[in-house]
N, C-alpha and C. Protein backbone atom coordinates (compact mmCIF):
# COMPACT_ATOMS: atom_id res chain seq x y z
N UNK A 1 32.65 -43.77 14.25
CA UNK A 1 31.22 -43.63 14.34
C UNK A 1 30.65 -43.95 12.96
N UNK A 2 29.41 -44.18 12.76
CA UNK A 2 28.93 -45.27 11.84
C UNK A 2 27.29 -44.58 11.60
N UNK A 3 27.05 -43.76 10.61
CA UNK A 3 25.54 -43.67 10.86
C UNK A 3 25.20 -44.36 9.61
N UNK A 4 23.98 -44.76 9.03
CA UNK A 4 23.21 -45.29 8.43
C UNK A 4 22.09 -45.00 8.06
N UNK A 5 21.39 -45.49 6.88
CA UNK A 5 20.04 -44.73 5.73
C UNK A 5 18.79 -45.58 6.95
N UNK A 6 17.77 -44.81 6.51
CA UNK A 6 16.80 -45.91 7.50
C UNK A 6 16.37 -47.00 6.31
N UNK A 7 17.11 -47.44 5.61
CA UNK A 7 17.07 -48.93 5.37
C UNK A 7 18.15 -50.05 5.91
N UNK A 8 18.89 -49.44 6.31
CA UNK A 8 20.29 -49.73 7.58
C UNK A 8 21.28 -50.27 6.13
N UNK A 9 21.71 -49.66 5.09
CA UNK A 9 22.82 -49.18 5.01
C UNK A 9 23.53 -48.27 5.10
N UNK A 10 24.81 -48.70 5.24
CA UNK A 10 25.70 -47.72 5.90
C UNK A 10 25.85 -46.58 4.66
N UNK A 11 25.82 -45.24 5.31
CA UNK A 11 26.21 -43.71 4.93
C UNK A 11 27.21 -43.09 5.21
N UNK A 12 28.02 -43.38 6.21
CA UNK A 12 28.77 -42.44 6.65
C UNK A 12 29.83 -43.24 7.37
N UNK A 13 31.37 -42.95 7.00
CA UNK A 13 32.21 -43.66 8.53
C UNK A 13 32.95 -42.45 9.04
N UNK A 14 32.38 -42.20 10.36
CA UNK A 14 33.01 -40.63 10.83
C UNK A 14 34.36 -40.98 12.12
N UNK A 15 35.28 -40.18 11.49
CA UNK A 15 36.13 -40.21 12.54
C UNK A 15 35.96 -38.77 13.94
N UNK A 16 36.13 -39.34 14.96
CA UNK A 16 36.13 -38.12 15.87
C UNK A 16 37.46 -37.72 16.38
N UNK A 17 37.42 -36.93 17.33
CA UNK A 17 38.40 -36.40 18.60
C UNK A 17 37.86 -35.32 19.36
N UNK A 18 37.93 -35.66 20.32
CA UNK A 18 37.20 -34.24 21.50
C UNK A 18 36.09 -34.45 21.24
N UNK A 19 35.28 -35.02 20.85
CA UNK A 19 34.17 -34.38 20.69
C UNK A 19 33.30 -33.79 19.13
N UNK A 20 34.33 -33.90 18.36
CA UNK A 20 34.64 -33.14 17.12
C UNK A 20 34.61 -34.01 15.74
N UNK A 21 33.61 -33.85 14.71
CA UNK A 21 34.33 -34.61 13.65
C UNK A 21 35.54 -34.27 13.13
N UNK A 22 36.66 -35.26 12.72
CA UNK A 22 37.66 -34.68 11.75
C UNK A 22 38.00 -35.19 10.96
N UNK A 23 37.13 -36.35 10.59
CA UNK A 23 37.38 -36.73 8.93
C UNK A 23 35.82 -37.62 9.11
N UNK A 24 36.07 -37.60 7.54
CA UNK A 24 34.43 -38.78 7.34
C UNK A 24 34.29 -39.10 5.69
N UNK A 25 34.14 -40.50 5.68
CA UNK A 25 33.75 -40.58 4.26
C UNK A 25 32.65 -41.36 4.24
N UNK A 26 31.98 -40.78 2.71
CA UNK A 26 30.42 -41.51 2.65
C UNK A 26 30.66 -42.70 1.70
N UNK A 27 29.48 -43.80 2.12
CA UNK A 27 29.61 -45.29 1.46
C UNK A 27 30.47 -45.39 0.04
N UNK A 28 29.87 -44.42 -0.56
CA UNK A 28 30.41 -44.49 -2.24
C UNK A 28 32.02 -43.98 -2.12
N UNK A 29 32.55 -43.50 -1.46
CA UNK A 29 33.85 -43.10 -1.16
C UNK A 29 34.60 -41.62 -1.41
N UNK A 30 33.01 -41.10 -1.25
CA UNK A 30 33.40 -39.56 -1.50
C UNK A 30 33.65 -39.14 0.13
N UNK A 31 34.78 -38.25 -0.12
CA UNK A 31 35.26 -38.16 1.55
C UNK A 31 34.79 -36.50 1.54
N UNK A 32 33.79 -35.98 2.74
CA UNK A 32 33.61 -34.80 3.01
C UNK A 32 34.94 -33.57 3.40
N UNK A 33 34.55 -32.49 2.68
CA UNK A 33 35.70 -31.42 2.89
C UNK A 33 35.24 -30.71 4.54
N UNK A 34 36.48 -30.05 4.43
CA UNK A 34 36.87 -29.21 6.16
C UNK A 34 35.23 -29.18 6.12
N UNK A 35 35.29 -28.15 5.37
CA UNK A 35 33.56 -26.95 5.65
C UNK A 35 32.24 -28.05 5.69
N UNK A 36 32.53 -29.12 5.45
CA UNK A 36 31.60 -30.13 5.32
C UNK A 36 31.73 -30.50 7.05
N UNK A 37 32.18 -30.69 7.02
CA UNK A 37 32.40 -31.17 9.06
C UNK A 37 32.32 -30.55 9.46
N UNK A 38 32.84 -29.10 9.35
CA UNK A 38 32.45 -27.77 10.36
C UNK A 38 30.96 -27.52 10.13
N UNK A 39 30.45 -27.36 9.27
CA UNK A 39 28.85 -27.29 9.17
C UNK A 39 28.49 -28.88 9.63
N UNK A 40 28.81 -30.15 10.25
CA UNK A 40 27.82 -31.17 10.64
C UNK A 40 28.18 -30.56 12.45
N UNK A 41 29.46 -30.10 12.43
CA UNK A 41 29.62 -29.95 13.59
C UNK A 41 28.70 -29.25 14.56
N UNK A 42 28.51 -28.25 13.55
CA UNK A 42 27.32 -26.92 14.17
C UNK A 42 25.91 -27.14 14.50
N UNK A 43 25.42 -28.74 14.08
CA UNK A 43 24.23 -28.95 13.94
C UNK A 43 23.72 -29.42 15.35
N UNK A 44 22.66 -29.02 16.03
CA UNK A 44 22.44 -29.36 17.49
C UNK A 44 21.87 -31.10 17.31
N UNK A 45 21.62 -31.63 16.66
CA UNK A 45 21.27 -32.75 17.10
C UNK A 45 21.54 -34.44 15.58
N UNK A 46 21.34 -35.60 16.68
CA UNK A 46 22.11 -36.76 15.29
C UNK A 46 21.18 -36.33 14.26
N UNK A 47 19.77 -36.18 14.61
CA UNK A 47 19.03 -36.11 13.41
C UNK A 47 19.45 -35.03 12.37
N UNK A 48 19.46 -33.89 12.90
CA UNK A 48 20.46 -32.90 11.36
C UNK A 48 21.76 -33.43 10.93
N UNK A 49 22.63 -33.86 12.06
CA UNK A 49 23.58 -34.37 10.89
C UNK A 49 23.47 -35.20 9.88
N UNK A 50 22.11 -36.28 10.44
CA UNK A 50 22.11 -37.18 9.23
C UNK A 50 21.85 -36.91 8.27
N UNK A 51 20.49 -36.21 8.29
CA UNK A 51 19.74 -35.68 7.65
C UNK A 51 20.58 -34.60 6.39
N UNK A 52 21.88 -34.22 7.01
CA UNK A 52 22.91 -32.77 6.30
C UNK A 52 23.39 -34.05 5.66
N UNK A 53 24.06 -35.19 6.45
CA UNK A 53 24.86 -36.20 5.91
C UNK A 53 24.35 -36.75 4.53
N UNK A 54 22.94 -37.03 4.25
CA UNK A 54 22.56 -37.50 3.51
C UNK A 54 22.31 -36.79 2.39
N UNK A 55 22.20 -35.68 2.62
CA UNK A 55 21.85 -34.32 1.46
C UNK A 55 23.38 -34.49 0.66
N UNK A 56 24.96 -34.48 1.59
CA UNK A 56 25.51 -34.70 0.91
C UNK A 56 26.45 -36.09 0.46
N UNK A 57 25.93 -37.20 0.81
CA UNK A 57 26.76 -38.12 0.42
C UNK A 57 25.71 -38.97 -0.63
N UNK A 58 24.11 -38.55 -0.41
CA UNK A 58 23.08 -39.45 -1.48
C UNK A 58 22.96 -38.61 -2.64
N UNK A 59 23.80 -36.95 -2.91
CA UNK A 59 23.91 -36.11 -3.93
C UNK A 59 24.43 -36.88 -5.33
N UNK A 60 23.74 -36.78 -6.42
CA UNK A 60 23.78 -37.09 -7.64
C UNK A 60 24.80 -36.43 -8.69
């Protein structure tokens, strides 16, 4: 899975299973920890994950 900035570069390459993220790394090649996926997991909709996604992969 593949989300993207709304300038359509890519942010995120997420791996799934079940249903579930279980790995993901952001463009720059920082790869999110467990607690990082368990908190996108929890989020009811794409827009918070991106939105979580971007808080942490556009972090300075």
């Amino acid at each position: 899975m593949r989300f993207y900035t709304e300038d359509k570069k890519l942010l995120t390459l997420i791996k799934t299973q079940g249903g579930k993220f279980i790995s993901a790394k952001c463009f720059n090649d920082k790869a999110l920890t467990n607690k990082d996926l368990e908190e996108t997991d929890k989020l009811k909709s794409i827009s918070q994950a991106i939105k979580y996604l971007q808080e942490i992969c556009l972090k300075k």
